[in-house]
C-alpha atoms as a PDB file:
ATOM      1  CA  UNK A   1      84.947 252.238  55.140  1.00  0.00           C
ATOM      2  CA  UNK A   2      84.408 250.497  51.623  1.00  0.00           C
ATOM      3  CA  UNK A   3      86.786 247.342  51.040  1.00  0.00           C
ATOM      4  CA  UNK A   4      88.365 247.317  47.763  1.00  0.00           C
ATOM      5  CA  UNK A   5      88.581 244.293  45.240  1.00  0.00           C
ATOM      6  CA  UNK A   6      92.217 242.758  44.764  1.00  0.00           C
ATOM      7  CA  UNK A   7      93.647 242.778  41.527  1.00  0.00           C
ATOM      8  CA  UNK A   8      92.455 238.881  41.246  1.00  0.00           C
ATOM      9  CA  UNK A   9      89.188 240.215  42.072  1.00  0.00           C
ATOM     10  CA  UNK A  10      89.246 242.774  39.606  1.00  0.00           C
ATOM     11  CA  UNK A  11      90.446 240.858  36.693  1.00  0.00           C
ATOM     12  CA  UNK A  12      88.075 238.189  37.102  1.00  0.00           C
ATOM     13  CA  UNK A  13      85.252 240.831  36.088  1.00  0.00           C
ATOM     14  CA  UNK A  14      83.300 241.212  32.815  1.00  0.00           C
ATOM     15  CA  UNK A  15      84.126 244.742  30.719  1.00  0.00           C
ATOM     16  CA  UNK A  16      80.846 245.757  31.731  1.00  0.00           C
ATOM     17  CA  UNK A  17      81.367 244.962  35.306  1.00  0.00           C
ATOM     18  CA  UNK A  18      84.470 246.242  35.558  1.00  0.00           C
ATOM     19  CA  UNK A  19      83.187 249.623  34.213  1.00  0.00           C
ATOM     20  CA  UNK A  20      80.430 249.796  36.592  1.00  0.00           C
ATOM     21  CA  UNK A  21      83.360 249.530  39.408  1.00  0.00           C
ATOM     22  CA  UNK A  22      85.205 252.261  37.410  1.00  0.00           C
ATOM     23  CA  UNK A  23      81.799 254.674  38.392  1.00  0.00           C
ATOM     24  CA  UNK A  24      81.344 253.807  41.741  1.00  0.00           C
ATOM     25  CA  UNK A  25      85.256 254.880  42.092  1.00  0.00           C
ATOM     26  CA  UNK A  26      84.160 258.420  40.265  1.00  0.00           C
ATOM     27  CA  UNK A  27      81.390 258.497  43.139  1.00  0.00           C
ATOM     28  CA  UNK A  28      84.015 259.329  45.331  1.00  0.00           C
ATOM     29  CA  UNK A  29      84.440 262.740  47.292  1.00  0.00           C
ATOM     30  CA  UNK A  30      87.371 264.933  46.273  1.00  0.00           C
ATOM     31  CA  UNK A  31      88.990 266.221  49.540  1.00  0.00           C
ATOM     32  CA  UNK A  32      88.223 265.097  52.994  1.00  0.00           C
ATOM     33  CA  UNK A  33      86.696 268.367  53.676  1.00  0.00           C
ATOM     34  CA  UNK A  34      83.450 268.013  52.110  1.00  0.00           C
ATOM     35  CA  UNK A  35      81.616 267.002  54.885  1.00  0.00           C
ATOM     36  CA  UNK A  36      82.440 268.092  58.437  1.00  0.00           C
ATOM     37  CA  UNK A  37      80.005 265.086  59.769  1.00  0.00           C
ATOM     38  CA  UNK A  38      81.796 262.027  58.124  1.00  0.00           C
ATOM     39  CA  UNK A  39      85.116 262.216  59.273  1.00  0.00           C
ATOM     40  CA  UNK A  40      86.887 259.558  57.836  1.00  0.00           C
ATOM     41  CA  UNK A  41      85.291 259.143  55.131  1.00  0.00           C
ATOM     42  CA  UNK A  42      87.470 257.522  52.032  1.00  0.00           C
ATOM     43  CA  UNK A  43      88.294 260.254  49.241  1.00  0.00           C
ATOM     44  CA  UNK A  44      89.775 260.615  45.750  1.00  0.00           C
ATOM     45  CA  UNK A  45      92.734 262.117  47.410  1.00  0.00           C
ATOM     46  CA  UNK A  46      93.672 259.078  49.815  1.00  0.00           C
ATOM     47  CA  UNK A  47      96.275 256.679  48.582  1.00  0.00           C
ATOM     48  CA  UNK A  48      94.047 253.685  48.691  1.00  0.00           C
ATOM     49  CA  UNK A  49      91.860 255.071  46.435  1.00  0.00           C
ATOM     50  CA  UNK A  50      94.603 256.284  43.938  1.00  0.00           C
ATOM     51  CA  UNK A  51      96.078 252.638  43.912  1.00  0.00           C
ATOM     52  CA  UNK A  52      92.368 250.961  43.272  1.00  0.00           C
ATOM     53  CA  UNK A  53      91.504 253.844  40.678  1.00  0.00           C
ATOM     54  CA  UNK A  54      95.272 253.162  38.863  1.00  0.00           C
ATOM     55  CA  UNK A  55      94.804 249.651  39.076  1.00  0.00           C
ATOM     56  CA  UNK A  56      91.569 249.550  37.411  1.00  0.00           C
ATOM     57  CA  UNK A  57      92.435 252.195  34.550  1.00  0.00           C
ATOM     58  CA  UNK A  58      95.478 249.394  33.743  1.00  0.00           C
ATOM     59  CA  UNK A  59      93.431 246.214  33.590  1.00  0.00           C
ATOM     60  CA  UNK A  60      90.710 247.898  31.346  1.00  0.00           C
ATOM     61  CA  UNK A  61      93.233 249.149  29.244  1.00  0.00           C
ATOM     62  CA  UNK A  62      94.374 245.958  28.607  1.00  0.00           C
ATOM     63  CA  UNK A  63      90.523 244.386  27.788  1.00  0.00           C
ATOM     64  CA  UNK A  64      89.264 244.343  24.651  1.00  0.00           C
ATOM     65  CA  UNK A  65      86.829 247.332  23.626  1.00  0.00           C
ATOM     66  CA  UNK A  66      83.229 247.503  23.304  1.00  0.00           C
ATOM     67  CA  UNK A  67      81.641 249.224  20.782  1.00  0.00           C
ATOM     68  CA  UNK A  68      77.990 250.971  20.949  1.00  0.00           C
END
């Protein structure tokens, strides 16, 4: 299973970097179900993943944006 960044972590990344993060969050399965043959396997719908994903939505809300 993936380790997620702390919220130190997390701040302490660029906009871009921090973005990148953001997509490999979106890479994510939905449901547990998707795959009989990974059991255990971290999804969108695990509680972890909502805290990281919620986390990192509120510190790039807070950066400055980039345009183009």
């Amino acid at each position: 299973m993936r380790k997620f960044l702390s919220e130190k972590e997390l701040e302490k990344l660029t906009t871009p970097r921090l973005l990148n993060y953001l997509r490999s969050l979106h890479a994510y399965h939905e449901t547990p179900h998707w795959d009989d043959e990974r059991p255990g396997e971290m999804t969108k719908d695990n509680e972890e993943w909502k805290k990281q994903y919620s986390l990192v939505k509120s510190i790039l809300s807070n950066r400055e944006h980039l345009n183009g």
